[in-house]
PDB file of N, CA and C in Angstrom:
ATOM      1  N   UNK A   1       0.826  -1.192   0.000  1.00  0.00           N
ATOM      2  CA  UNK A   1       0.000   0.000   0.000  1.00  0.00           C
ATOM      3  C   UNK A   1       0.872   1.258   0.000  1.00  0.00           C
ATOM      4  N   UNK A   2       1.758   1.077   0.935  1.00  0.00           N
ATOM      5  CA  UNK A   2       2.861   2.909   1.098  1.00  0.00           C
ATOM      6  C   UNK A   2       3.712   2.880  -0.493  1.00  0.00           C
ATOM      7  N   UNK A   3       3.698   1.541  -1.038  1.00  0.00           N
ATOM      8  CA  UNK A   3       4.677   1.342  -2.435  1.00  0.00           C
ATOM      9  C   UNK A   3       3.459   2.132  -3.924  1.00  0.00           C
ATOM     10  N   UNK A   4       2.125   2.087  -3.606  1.00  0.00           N
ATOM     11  CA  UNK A   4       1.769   2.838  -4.215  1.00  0.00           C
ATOM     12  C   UNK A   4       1.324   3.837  -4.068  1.00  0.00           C
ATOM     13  N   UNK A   5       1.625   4.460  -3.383  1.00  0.00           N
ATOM     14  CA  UNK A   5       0.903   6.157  -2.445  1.00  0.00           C
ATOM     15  C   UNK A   5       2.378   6.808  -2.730  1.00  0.00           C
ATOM     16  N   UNK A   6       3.286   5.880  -2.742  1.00  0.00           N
ATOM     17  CA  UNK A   6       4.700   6.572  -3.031  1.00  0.00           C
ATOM     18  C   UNK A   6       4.912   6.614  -4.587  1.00  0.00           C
ATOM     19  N   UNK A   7       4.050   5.820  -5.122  1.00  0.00           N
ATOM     20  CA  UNK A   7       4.218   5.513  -6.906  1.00  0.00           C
ATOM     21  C   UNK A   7       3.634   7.189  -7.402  1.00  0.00           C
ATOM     22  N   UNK A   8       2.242   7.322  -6.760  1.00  0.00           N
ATOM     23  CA  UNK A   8       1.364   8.072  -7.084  1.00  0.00           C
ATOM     24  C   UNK A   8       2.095   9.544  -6.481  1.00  0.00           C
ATOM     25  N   UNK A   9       2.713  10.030  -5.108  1.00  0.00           N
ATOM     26  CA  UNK A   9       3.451  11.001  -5.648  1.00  0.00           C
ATOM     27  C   UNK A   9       4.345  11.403  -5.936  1.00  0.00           C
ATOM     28  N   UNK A  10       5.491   9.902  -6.336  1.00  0.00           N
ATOM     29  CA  UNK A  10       6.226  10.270  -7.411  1.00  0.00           C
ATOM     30  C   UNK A  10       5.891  10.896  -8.966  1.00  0.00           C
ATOM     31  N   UNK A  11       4.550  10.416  -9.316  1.00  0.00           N
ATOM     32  CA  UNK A  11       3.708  11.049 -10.268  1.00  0.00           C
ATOM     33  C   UNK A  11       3.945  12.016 -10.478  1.00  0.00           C
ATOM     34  N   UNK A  12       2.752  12.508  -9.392  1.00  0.00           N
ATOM     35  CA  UNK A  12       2.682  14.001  -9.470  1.00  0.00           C
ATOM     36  C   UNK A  12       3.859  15.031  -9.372  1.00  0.00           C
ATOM     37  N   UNK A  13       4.849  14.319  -8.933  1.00  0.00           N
ATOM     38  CA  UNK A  13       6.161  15.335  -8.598  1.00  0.00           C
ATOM     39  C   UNK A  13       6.469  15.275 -10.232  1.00  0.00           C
ATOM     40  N   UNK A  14       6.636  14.035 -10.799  1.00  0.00           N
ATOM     41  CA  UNK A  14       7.097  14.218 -11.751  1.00  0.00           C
ATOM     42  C   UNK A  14       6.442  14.528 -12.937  1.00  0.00           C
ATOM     43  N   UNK A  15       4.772  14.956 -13.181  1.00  0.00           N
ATOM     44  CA  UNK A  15       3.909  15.291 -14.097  1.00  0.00           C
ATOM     45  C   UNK A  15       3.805  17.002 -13.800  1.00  0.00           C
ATOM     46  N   UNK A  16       4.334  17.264 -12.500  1.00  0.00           N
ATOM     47  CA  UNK A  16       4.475  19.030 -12.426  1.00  0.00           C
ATOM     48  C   UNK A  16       5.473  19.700 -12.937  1.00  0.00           C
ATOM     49  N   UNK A  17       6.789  19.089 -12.611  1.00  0.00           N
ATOM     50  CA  UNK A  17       8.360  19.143 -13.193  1.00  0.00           C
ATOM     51  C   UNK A  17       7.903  19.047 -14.650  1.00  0.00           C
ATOM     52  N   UNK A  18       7.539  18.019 -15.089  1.00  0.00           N
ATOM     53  CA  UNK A  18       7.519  17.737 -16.530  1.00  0.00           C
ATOM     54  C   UNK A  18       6.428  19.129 -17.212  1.00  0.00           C
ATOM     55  N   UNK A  19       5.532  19.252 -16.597  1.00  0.00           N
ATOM     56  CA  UNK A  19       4.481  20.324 -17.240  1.00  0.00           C
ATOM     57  C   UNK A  19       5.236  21.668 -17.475  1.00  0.00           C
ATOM     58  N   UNK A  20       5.921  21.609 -15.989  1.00  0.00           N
ATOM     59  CA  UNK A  20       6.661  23.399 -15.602  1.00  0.00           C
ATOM     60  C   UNK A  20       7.450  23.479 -17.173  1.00  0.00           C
ATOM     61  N   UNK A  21       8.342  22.166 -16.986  1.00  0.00           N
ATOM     62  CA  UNK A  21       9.492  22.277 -18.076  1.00  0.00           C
ATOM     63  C   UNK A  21       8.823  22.635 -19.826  1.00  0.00           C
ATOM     64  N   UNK A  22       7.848  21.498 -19.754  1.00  0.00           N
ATOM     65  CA  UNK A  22       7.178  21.466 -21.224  1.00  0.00           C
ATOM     66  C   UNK A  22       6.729  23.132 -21.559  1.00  0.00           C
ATOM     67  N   UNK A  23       6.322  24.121 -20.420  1.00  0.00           N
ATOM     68  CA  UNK A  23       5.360  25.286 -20.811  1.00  0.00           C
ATOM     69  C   UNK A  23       6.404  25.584 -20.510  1.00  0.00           C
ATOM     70  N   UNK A  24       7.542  26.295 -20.435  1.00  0.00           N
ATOM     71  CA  UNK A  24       8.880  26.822 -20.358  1.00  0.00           C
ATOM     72  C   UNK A  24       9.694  26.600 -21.975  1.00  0.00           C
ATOM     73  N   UNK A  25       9.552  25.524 -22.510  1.00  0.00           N
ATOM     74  CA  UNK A  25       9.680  24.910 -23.711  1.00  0.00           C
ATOM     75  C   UNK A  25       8.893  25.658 -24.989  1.00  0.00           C
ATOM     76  N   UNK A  26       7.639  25.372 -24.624  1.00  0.00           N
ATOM     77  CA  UNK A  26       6.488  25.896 -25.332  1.00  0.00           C
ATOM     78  C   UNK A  26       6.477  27.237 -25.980  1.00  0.00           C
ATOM     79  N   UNK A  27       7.072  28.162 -24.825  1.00  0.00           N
ATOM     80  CA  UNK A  27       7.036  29.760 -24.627  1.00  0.00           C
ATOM     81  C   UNK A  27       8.403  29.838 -25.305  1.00  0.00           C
ATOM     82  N   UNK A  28       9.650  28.995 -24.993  1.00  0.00           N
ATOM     83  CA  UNK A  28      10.926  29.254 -25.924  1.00  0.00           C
ATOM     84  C   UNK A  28      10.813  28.956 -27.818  1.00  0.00           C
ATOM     85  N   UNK A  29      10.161  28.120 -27.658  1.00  0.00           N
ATOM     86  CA  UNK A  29       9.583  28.228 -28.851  1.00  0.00           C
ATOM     87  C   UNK A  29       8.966  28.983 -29.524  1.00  0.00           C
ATOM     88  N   UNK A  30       8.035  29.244 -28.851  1.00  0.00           N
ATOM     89  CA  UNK A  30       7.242  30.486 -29.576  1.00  0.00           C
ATOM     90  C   UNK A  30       7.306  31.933 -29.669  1.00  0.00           C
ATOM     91  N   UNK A  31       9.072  32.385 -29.136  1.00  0.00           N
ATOM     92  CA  UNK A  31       9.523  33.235 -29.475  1.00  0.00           C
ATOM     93  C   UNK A  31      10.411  32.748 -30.476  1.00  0.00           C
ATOM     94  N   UNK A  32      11.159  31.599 -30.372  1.00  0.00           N
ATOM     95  CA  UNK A  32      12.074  31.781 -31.521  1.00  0.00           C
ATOM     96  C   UNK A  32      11.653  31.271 -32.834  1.00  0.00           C
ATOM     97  N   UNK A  33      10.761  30.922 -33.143  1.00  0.00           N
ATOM     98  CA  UNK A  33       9.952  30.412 -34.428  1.00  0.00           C
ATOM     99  C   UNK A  33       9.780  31.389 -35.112  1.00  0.00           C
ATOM    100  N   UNK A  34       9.124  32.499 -34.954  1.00  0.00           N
ATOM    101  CA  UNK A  34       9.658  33.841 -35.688  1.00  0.00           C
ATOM    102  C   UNK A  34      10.364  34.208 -36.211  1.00  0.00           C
ATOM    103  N   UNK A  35      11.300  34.152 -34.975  1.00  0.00           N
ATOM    104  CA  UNK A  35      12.872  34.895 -35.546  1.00  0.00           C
ATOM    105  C   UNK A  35      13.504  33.597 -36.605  1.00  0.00           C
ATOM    106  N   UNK A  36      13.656  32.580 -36.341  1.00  0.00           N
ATOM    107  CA  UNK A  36      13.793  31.290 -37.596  1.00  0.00           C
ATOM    108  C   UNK A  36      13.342  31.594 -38.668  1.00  0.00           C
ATOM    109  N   UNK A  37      11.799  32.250 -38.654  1.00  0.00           N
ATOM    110  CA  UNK A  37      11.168  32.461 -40.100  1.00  0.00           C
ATOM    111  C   UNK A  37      11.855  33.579 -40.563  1.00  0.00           C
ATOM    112  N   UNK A  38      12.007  35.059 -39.864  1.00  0.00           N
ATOM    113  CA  UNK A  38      12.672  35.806 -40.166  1.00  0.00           C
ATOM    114  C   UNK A  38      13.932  35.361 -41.225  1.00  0.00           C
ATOM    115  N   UNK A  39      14.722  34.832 -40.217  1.00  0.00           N
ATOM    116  CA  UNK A  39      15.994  34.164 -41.117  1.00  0.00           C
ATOM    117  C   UNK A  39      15.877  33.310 -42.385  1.00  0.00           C
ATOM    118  N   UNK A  40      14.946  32.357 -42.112  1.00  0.00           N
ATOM    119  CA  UNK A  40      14.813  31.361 -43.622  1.00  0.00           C
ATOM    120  C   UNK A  40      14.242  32.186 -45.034  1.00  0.00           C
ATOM    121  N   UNK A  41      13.907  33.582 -44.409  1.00  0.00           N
ATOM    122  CA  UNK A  41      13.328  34.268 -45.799  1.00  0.00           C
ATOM    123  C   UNK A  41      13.959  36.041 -45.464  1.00  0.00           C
ATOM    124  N   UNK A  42      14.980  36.074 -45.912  1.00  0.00           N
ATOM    125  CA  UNK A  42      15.830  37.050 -45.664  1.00  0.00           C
ATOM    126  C   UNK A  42      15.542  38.710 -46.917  1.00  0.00           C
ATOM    127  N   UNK A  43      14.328  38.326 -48.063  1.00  0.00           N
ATOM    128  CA  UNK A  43      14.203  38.974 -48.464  1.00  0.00           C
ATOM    129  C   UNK A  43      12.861  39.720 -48.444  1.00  0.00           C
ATOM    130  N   UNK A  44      12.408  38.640 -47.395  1.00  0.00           N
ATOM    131  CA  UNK A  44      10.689  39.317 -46.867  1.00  0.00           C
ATOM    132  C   UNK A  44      10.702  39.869 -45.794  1.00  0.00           C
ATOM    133  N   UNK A  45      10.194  40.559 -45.252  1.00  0.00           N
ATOM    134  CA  UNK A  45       9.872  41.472 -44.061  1.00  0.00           C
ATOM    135  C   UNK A  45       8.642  41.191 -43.648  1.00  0.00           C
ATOM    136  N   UNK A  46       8.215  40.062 -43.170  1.00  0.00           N
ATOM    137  CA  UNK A  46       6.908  39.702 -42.678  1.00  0.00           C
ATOM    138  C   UNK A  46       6.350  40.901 -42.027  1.00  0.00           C
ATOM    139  N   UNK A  47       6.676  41.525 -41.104  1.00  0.00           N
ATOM    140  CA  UNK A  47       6.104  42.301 -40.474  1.00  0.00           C
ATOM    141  C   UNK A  47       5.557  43.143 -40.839  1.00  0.00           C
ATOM    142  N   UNK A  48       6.682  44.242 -41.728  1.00  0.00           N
ATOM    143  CA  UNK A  48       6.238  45.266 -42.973  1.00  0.00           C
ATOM    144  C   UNK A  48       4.592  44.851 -43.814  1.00  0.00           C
ATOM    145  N   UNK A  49       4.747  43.300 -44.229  1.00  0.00           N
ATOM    146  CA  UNK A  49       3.973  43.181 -45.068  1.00  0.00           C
ATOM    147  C   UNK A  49       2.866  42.446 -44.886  1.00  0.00           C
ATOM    148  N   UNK A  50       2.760  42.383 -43.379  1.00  0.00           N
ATOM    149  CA  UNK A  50       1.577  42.009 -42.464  1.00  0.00           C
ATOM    150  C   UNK A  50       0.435  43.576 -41.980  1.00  0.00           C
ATOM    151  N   UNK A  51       1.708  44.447 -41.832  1.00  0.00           N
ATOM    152  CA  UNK A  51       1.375  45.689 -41.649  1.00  0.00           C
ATOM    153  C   UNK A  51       0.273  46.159 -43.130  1.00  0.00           C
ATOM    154  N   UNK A  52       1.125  45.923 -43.718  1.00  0.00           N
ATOM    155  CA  UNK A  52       0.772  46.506 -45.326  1.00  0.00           C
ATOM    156  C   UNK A  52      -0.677  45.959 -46.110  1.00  0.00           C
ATOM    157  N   UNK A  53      -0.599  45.063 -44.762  1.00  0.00           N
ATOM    158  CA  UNK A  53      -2.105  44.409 -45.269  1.00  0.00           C
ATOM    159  C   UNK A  53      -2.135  42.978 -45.817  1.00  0.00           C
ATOM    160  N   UNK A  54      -0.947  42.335 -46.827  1.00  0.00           N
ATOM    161  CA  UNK A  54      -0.928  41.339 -47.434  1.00  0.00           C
ATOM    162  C   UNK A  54      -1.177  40.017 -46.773  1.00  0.00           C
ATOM    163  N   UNK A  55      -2.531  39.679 -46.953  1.00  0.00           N
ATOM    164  CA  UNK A  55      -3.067  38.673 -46.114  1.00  0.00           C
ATOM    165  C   UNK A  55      -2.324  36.976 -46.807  1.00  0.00           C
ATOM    166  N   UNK A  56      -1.819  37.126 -47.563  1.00  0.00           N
ATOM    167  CA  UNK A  56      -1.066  35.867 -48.114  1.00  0.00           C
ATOM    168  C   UNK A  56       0.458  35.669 -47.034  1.00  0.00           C
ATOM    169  N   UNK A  57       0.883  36.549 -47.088  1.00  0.00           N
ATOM    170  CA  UNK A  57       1.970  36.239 -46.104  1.00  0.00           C
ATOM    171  C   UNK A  57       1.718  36.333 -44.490  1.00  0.00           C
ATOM    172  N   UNK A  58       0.669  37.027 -44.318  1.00  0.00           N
ATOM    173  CA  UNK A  58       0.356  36.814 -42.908  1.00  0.00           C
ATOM    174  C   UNK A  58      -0.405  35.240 -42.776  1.00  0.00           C
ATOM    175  N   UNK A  59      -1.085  35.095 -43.952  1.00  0.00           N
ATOM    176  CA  UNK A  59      -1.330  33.572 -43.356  1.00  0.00           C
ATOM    177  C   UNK A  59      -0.301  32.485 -43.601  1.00  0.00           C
ATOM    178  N   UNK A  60       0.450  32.505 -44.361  1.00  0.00           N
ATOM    179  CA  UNK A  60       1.786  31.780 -44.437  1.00  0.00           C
ATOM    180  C   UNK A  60       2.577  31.655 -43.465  1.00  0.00           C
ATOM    181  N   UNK A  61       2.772  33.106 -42.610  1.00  0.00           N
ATOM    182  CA  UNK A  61       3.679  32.831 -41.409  1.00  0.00           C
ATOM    183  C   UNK A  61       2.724  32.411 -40.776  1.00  0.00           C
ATOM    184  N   UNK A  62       1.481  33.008 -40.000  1.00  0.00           N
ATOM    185  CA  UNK A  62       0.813  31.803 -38.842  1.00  0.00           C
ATOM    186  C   UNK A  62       0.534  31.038 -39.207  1.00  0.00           C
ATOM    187  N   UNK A  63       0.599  30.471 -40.447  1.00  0.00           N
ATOM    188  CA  UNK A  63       0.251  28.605 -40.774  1.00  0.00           C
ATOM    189  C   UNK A  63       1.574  28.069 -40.310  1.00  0.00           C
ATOM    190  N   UNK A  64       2.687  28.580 -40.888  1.00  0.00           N
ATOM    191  CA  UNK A  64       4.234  27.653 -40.577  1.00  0.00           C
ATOM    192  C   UNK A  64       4.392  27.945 -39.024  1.00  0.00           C
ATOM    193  N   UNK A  65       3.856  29.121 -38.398  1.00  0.00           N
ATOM    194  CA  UNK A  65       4.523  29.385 -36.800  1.00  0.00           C
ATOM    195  C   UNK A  65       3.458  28.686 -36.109  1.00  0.00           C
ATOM    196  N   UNK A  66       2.043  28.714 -36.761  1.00  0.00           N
ATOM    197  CA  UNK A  66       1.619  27.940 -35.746  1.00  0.00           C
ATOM    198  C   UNK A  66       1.781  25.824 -35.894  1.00  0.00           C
ATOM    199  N   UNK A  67       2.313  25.616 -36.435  1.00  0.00           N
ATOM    200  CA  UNK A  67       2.082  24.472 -36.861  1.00  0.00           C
ATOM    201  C   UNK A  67       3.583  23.738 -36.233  1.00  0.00           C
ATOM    202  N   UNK A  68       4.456  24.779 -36.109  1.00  0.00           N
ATOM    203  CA  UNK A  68       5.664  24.644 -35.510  1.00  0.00           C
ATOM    204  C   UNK A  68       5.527  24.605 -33.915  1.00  0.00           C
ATOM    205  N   UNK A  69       4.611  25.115 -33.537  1.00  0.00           N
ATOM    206  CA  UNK A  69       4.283  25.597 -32.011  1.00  0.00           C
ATOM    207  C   UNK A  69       3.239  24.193 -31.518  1.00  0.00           C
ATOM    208  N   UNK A  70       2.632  24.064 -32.539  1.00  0.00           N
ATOM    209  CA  UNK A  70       1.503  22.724 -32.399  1.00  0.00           C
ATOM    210  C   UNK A  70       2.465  21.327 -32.269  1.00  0.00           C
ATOM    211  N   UNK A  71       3.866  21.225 -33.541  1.00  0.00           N
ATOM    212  CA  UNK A  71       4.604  20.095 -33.417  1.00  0.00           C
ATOM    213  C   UNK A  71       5.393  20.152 -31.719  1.00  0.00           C
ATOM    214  N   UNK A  72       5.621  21.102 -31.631  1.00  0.00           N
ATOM    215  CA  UNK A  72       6.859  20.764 -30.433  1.00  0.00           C
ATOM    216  C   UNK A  72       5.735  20.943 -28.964  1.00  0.00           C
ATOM    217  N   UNK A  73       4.560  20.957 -28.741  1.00  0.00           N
ATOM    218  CA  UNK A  73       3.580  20.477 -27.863  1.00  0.00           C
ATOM    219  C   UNK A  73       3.194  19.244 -28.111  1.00  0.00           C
ATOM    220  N   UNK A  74       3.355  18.618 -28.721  1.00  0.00           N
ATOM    221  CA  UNK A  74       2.977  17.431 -29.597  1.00  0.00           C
ATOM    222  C   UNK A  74       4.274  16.960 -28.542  1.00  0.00           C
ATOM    223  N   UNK A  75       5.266  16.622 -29.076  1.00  0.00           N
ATOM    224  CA  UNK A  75       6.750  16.431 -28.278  1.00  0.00           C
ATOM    225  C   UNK A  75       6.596  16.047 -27.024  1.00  0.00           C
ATOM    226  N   UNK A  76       6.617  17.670 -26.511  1.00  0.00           N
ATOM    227  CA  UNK A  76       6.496  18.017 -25.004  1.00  0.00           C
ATOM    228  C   UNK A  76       5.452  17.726 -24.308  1.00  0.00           C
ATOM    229  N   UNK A  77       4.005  17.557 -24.486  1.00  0.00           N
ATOM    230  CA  UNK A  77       3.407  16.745 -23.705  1.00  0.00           C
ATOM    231  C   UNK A  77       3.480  14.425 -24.230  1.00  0.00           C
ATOM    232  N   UNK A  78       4.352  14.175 -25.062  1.00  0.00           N
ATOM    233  CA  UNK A  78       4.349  13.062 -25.102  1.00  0.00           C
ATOM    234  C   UNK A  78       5.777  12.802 -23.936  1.00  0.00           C
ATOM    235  N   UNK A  79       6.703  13.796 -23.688  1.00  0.00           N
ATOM    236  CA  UNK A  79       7.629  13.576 -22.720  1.00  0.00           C
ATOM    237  C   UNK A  79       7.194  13.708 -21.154  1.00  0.00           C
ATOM    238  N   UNK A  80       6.439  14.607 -20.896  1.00  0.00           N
ATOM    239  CA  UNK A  80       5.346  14.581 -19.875  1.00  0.00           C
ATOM    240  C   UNK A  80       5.051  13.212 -19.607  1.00  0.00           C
ATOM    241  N   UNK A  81       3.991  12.515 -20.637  1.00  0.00           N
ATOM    242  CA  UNK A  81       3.628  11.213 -20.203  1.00  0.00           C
ATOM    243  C   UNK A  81       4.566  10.205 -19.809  1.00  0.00           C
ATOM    244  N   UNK A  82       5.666  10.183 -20.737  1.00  0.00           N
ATOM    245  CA  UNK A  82       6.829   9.421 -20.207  1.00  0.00           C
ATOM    246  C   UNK A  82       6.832   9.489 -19.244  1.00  0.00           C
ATOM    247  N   UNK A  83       7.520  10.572 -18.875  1.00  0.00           N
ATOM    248  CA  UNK A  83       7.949  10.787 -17.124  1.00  0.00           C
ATOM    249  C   UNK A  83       6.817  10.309 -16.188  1.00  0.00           C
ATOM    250  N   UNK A  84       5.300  10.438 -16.379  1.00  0.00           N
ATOM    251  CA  UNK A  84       4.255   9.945 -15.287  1.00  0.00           C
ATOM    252  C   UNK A  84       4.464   8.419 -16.012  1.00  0.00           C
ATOM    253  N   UNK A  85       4.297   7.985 -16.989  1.00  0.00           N
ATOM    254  CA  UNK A  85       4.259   6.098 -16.597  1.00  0.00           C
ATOM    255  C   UNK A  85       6.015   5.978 -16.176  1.00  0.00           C
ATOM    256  N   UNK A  86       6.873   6.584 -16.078  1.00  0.00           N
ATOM    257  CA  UNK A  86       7.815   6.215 -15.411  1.00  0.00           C
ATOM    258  C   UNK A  86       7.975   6.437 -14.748  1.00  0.00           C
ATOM    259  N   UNK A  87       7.166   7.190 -13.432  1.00  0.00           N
ATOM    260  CA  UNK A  87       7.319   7.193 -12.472  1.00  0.00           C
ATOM    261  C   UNK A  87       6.034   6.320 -11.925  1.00  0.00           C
ATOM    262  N   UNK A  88       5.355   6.075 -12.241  1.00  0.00           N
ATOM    263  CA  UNK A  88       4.454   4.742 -12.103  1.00  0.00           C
ATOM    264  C   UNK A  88       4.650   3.374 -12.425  1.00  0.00           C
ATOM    265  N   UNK A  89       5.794   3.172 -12.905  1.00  0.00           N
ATOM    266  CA  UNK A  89       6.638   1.780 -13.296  1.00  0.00           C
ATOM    267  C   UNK A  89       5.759   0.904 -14.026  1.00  0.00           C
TER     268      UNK A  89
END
């Protein structure tokens, strides 16, 4: 009985750690995904031409930034689970 009350908050210790880390992750990402796009297209000025109105490149970058932000939550909550069935053996 104490071998699973100890399973269960090893859990939780380790599904909070894992969450803290994953949304720490999440947020590093979703500043630098930008600046990546920035760089991979060195002759566009997304911003300028988000400003400017051009709804083709504004949906181009939030299709690629968000889809980049969607993969690495994808990731980070499958490492989450790890850590809770491994700390549940």
């Amino acid at each position: 009985m104490t071998e699973t009350i100890s399973n269960i908050g090893w859990s939780i210790v380790f599904s909070l750690i894992g969450g803290l880390f994953g949304m720490i992750l999440v947020l590093v990402s979703s500043a630098l995904v930008p600046k990546l796009m920035d760089r991979l297209t060195p002759n566009i000025d997304e911003e300028k031409e988000i400003i400017r109105g051009n709804t083709a490149v504004a949906e181009y970058f939030g299709r690629i930034v968000g889809a980049c932000i969607i993969g690495m939550s994808i990731v980070i909550a499958a490492a989450v689970l790890g850590g809770i069935l491994a700390a549940l053996h």
